[in-house]
Protein backbone atom coordinates (compact mmCIF):
# COMPACT_ATOMS: atom_id res chain seq x y z
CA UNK A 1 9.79 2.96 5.26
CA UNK A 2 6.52 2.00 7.29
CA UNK A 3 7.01 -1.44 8.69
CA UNK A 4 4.53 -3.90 7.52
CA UNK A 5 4.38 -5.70 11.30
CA UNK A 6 5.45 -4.40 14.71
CA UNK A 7 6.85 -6.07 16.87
CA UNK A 8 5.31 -6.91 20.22
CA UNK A 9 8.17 -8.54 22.45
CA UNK A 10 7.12 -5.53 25.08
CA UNK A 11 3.87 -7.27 25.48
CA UNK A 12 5.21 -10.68 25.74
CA UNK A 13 3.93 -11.85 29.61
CA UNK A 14 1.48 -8.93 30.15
CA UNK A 15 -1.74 -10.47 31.44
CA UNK A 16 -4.67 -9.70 28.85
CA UNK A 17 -6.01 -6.00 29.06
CA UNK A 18 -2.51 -4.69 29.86
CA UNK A 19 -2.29 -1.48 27.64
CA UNK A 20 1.14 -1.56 26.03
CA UNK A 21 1.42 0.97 23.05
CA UNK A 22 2.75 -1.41 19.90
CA UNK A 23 3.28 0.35 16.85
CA UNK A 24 5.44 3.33 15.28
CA UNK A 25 6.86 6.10 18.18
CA UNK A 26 5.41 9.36 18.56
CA UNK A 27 5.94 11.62 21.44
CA UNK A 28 4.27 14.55 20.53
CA UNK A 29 1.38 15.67 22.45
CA UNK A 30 -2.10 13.57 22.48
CA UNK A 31 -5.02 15.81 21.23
CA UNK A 32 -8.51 15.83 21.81
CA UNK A 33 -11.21 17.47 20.27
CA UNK A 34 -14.84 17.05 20.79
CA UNK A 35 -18.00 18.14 18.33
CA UNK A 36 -21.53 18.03 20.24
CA UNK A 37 -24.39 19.02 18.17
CA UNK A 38 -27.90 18.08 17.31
CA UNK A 39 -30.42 19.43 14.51
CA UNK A 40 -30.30 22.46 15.77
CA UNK A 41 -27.35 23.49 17.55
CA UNK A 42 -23.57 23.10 17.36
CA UNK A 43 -20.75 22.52 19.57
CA UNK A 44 -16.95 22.10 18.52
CA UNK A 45 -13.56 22.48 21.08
CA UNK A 46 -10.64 21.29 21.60
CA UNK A 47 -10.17 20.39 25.39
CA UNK A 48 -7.21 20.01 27.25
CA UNK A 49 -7.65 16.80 29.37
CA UNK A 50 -9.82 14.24 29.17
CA UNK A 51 -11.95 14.54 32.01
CA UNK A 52 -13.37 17.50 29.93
CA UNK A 53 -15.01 14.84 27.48
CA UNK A 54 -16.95 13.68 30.91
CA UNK A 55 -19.97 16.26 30.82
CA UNK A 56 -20.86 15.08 27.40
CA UNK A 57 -21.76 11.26 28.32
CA UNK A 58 -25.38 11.46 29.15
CA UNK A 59 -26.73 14.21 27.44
CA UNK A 60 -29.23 13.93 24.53
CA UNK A 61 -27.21 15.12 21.69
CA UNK A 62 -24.66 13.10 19.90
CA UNK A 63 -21.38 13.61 20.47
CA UNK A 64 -18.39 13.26 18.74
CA UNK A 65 -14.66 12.61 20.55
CA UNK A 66 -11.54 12.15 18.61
CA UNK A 67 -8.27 11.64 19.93
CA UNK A 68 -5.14 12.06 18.10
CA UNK A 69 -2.28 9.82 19.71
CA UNK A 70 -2.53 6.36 21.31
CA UNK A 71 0.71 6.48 22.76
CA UNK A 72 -0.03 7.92 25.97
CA UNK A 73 -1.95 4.74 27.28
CA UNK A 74 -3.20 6.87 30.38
CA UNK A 75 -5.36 8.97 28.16
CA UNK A 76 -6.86 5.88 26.30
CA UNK A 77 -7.43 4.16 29.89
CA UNK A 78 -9.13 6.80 31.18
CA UNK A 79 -11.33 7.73 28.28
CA UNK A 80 -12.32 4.21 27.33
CA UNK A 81 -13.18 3.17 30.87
CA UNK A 82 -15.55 5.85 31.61
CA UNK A 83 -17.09 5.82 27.81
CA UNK A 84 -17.35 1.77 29.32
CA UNK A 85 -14.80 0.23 26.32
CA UNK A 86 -13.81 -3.58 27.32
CA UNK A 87 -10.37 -4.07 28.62
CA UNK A 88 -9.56 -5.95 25.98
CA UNK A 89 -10.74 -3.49 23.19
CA UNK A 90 -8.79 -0.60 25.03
CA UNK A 91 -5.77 -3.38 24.33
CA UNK A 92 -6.49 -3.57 20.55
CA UNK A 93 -6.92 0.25 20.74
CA UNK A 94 -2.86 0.46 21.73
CA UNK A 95 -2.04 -2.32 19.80
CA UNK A 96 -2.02 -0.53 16.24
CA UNK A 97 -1.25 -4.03 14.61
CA UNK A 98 -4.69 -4.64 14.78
CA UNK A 99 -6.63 -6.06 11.38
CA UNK A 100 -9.79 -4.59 10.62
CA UNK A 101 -12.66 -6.03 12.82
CA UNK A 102 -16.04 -5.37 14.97
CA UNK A 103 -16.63 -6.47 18.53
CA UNK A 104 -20.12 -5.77 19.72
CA UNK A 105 -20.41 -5.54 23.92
CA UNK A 106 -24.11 -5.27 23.54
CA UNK A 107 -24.26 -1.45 24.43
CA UNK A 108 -20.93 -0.43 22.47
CA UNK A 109 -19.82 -1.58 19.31
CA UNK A 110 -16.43 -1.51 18.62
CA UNK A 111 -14.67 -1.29 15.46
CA UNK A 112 -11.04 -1.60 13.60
CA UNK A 113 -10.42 0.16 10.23
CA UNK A 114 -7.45 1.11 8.27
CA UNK A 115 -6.76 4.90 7.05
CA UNK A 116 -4.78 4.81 4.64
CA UNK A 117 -2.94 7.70 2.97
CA UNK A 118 0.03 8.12 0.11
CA UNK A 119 2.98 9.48 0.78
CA UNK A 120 5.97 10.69 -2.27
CA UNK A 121 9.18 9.84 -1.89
CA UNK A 122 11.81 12.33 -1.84
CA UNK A 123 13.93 11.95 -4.48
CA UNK A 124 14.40 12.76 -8.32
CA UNK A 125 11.64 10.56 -9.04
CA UNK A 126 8.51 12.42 -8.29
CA UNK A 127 6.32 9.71 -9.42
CA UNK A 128 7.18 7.24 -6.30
CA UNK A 129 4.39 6.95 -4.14
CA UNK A 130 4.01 4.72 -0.80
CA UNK A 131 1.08 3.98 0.72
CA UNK A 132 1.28 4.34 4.61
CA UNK A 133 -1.40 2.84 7.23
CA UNK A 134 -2.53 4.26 10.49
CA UNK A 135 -5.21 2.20 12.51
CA UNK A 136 -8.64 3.55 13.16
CA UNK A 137 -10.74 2.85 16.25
CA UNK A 138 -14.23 3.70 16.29
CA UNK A 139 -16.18 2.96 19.74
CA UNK A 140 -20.24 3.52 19.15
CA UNK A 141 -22.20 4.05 21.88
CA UNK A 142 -25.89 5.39 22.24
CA UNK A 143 -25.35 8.68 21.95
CA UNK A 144 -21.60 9.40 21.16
CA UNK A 145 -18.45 8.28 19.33
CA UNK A 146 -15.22 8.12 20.24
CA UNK A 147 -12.46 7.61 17.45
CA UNK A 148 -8.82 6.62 18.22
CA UNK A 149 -6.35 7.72 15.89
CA UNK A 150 -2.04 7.04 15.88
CA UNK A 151 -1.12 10.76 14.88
CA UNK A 152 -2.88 13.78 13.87
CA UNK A 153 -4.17 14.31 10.40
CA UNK A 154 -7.20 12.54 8.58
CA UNK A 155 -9.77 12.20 6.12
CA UNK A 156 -12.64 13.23 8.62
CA UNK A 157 -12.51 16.99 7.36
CA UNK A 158 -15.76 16.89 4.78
CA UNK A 159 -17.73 15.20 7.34
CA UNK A 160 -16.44 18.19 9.80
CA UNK A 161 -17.38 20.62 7.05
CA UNK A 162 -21.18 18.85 6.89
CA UNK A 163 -21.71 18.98 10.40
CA UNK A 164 -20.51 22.74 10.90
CA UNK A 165 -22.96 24.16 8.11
CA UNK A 166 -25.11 21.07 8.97
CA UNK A 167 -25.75 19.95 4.97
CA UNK A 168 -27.08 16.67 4.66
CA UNK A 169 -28.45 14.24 7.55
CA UNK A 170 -25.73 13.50 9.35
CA UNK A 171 -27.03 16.28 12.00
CA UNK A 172 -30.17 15.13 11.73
CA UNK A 173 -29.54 11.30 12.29
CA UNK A 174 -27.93 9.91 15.36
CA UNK A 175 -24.91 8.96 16.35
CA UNK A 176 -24.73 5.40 14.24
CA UNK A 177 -25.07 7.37 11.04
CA UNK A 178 -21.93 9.41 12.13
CA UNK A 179 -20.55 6.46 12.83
CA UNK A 180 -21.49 5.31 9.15
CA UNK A 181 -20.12 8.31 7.81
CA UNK A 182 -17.08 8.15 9.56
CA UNK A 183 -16.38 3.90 8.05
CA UNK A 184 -17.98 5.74 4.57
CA UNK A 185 -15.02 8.38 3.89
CA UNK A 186 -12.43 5.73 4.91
CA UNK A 187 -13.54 3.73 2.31
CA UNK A 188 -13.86 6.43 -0.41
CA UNK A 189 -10.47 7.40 0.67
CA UNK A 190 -9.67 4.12 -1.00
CA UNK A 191 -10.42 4.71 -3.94
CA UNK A 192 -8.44 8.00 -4.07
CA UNK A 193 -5.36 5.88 -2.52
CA UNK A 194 -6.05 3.15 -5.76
CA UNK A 195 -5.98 5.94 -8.54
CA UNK A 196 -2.62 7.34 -7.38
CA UNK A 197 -1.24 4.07 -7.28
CA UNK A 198 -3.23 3.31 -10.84
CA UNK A 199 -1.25 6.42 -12.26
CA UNK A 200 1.81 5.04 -10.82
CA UNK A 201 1.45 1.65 -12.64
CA UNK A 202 0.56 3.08 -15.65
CA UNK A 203 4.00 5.35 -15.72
CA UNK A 204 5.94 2.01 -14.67
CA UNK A 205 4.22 -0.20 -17.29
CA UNK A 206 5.31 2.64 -20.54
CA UNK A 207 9.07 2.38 -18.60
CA UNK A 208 8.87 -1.44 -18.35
CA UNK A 209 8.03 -1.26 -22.60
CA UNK A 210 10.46 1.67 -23.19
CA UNK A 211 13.74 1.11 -21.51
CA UNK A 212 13.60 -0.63 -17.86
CA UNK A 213 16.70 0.08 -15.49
CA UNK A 214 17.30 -1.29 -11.99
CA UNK A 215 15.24 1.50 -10.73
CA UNK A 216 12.23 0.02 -12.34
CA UNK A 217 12.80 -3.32 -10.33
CA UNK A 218 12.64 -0.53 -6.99
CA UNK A 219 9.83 0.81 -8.19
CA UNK A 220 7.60 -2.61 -8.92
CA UNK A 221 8.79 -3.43 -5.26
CA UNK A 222 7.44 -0.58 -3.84
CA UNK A 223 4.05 -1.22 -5.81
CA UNK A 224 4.02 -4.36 -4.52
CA UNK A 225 4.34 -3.61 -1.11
CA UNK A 226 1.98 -1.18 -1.49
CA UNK A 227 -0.43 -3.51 -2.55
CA UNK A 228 0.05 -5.30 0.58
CA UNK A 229 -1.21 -2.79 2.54
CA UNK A 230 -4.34 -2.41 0.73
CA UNK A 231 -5.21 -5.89 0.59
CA UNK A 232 -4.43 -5.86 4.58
CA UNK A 233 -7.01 -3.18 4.68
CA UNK A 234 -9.64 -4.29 2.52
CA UNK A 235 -10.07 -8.09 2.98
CA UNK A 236 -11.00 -8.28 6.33
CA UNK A 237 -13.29 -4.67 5.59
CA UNK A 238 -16.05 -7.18 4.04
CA UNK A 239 -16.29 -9.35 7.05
CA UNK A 240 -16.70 -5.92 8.86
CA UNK A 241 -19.36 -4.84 7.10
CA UNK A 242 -20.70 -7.99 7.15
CA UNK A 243 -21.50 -8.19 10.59
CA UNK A 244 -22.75 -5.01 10.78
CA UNK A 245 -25.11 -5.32 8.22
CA UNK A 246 -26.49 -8.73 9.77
CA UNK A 247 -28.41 -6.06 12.13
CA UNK A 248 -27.40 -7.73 15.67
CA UNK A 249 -26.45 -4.55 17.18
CA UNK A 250 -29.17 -2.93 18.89
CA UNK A 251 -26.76 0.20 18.33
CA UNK A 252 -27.25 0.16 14.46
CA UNK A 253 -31.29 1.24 13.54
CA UNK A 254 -32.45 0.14 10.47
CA UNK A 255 -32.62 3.16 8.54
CA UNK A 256 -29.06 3.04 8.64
CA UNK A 257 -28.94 -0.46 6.97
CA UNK A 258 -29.03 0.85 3.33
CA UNK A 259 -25.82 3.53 3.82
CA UNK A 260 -24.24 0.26 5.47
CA UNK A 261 -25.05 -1.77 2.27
CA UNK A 262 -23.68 1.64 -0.20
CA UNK A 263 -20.43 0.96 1.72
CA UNK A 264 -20.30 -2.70 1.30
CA UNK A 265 -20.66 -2.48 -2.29
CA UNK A 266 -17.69 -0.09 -2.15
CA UNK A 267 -15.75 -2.27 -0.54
CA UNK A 268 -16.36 -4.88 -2.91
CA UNK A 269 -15.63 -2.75 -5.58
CA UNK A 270 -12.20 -1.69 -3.82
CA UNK A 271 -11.12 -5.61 -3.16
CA UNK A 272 -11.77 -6.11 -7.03
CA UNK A 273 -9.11 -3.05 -8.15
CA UNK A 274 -6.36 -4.05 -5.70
CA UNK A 275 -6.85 -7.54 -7.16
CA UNK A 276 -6.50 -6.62 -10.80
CA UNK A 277 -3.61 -4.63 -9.52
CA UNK A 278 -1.71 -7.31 -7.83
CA UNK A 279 -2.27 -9.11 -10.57
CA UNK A 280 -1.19 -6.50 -13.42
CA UNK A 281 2.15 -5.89 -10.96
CA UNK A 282 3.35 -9.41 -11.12
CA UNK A 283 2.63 -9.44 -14.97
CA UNK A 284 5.14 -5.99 -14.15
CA UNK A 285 7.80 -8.39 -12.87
CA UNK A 286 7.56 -11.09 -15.22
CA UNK A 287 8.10 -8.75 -17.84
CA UNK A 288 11.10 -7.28 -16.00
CA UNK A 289 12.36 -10.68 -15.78
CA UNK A 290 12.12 -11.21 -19.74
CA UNK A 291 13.66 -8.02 -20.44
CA UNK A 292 16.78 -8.94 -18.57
CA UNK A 293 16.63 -12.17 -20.12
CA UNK A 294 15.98 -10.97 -23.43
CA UNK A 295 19.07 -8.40 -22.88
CA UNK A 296 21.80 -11.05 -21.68
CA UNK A 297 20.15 -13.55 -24.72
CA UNK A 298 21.00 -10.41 -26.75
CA UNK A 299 24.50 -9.88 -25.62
CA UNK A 300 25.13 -14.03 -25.66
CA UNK A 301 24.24 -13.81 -29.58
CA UNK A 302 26.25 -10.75 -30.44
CA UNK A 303 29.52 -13.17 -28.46
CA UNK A 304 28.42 -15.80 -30.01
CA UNK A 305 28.54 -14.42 -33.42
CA UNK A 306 31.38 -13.00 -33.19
CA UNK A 307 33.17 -16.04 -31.23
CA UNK A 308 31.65 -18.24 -34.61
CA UNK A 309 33.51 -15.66 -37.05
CA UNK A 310 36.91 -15.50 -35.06
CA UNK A 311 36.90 -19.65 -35.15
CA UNK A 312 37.83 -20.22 -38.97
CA UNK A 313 40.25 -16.88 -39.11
CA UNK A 314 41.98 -18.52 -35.93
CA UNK A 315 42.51 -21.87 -38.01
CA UNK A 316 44.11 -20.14 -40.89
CA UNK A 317 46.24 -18.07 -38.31
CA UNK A 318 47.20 -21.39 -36.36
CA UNK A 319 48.09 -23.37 -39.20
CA UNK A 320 50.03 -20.88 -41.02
CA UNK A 321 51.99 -20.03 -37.64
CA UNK A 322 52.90 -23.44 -36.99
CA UNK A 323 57.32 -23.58 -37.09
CA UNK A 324 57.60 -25.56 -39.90
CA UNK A 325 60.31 -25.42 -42.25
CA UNK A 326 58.56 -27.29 -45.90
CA UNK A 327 55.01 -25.41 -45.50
CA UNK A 328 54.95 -24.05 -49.31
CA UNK A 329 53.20 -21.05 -48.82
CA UNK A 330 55.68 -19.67 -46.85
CA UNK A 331 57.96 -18.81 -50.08
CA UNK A 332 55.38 -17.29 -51.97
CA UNK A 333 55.76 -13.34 -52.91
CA UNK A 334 51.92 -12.58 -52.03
CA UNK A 335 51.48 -15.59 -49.69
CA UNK A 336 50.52 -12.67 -46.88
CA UNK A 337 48.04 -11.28 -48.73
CA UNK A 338 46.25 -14.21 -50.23
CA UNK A 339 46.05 -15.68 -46.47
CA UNK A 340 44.10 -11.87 -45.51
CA UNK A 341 42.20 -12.50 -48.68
CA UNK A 342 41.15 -15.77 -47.85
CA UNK A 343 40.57 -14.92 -44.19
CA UNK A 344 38.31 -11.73 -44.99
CA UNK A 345 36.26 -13.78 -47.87
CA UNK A 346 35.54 -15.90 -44.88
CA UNK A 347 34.15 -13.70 -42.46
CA UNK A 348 32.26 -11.75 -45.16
CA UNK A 349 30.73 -14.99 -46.12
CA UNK A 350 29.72 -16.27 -42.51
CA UNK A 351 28.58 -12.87 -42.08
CA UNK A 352 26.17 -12.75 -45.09
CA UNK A 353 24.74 -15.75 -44.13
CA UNK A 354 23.95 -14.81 -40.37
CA UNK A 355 22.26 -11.92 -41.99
CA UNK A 356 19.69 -14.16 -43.83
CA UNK A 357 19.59 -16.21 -41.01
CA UNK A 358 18.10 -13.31 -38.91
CA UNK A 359 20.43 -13.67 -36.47
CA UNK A 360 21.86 -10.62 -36.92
């Protein structure tokens, strides 16, 4: 299970700008690929150090550089200080903790998303879906960008596509609308993330109606956390936008603005679903809650009944064993069965009238 906070006692006494890698282990190897292109011509490799990325800084096409592992701090040190990344953004870059934000250093803008993806659960329940977060850097400069990803694996692979075959502007723009694009698919990625987890409600609120088990309380637990995540991603996504949108970057041109709006209205749009969902998960638990209660009310009448029946028959018992020598009863020929007559006549009765009580 993803943790929802790391911890960061390693950083504890650093002086700021001290890369320390916070966040989930990975020792695999870092990758870096790199896409150069322009209108008219193409460029895509994967390169096997980072001084490789060097010869692309100051030429006049834009240029792409992601890398694929943050744990090797080296790497992000040496990249970010030559693509001129603050000390203390190459901090946040290591720090995958980070909520989503923008800090613009006048000629870079720098930028904190959350990808998020689902993940099923092994198990016999197919259904079970978690939603697991990776931070996002994006660094935009004039002519490049440089995105920061924990592991390997993303959504970037239709804007890859667009830029190959070069279909639609994104090869014709420069290298704020790939950054655009890039903030764009996270956020339609969102949406994808929401309907899985939508399906999974649905299939939880027919079991919560039908017959709810302890697994169900698992399962509305795991919704819920997963709902944490997405609000953690999509809240502070607004305030994002926001201050791109307010057009202080001289990074950003304004024919960019619009697609920048498009996404904000996503956003929006994706703060308003996980909100109905949080709220239509805790209706999930309160309704959990009153089945169990409804089930041990249930079981309390059945006793109850049953205790009320048993009360009278126990009298006739009690008084009837009592070691007394004059009790006349005792002497009669068919005093045994008129005392089961008289005791089944009485829990017939008691029961005929719980029935038109309803409380049977």
């Amino acid at each position: 299970m993803q943790q929802l906070f790391h911890r960061r006692s390693r950083k504890t006494g650093h002086p700021p700008g001290t890369l320390v890698h916070i966040g989930d282990e990975h020792t695999g190897p870092v990758e870096i690929t790199v896409i150069d292109y322009t209108a008219t011509t193409f460029d895509e490799r994967v390169v096997a150090s980072v001084e490789e990325c060097f010869q692309y800084r100051d030429t006049p096409s834009v240029t792409w550089i992601n890398v694929d592992g943050v744990h090797d701090v080296s790497i992000v040190e040496r990249l970010g200080e030559y693509y001129g990344l603050h000390a203390l953004a190459l901090e946040d870059v290591v720090h995958t903790d980070q909520r989503p934000k923008v800090e613009d250093f006048g000629d870079r803008l720098y930028t904190v998303l959350r990808m998020l993806s689902v993940r099923r659960e092994d198990g016999e329940d197919e259904s079970q879906v978690t939603v697991e977060s990776e931070q996002l850097s994006i660094l935009l400069g004039p002519t490049f960008v440089v995105t920061f990803q924990e592991q390997g694996g993303d959504v970037f692979d239709p804007i890859r596509e667009r830029l190959r075959t070069s279909r639609g502007r994104v090869r014709k723009l420069g290298a704020d609308y790939l950054a655009y694009a890039l903030i764009d698919i996270v956020v339609d990625n969102y949406f994808t993330v929401l309907e899985q987890l939508g399906d999974q409600a649905e299939d939880l609120e027919a079991e919560l109606i039908e017959e709810p088990s302890r697994d169900t309380l698992a399962e509305i637990q795991g919704m819920k956390r997963a709902m944490i995540q997405m609000r953690r991603a999509v809240w502070p996504l607004r305030d994002v936008l926001n201050v791109l949108l307010r057009g202080d970057s001289q990074l950003i041109k304004k024919t960019t603005m619009p697609f920048l709006r498009d996404v904000y209205d996503h956003a929006v749009r994706v703060v308003d679903i996980v909100e109905t969902y949080r709220e239509m998960i805790g209706g999930m638990l309160d309704i959990y809650l009153s089945n169990v209660s409804n089930r041990m009310n249930e079981v309390m009448k059945t006793l109850t009944v049953m205790a009320s029946i048993f009360i009278p028959l126990t009298f006739v018992a009690g008084v009837y064993g009592m070691n007394f020598d004059n009790i006349p009863e005792l002497h009669w020929a068919y005093g045994y069965w008129y005392v089961w007559a008289i005791m089944l006549a009485v829990g017939l009765v008691m029961l005929l009238y719980f029935r038109r009580k309803h409380w049977l």
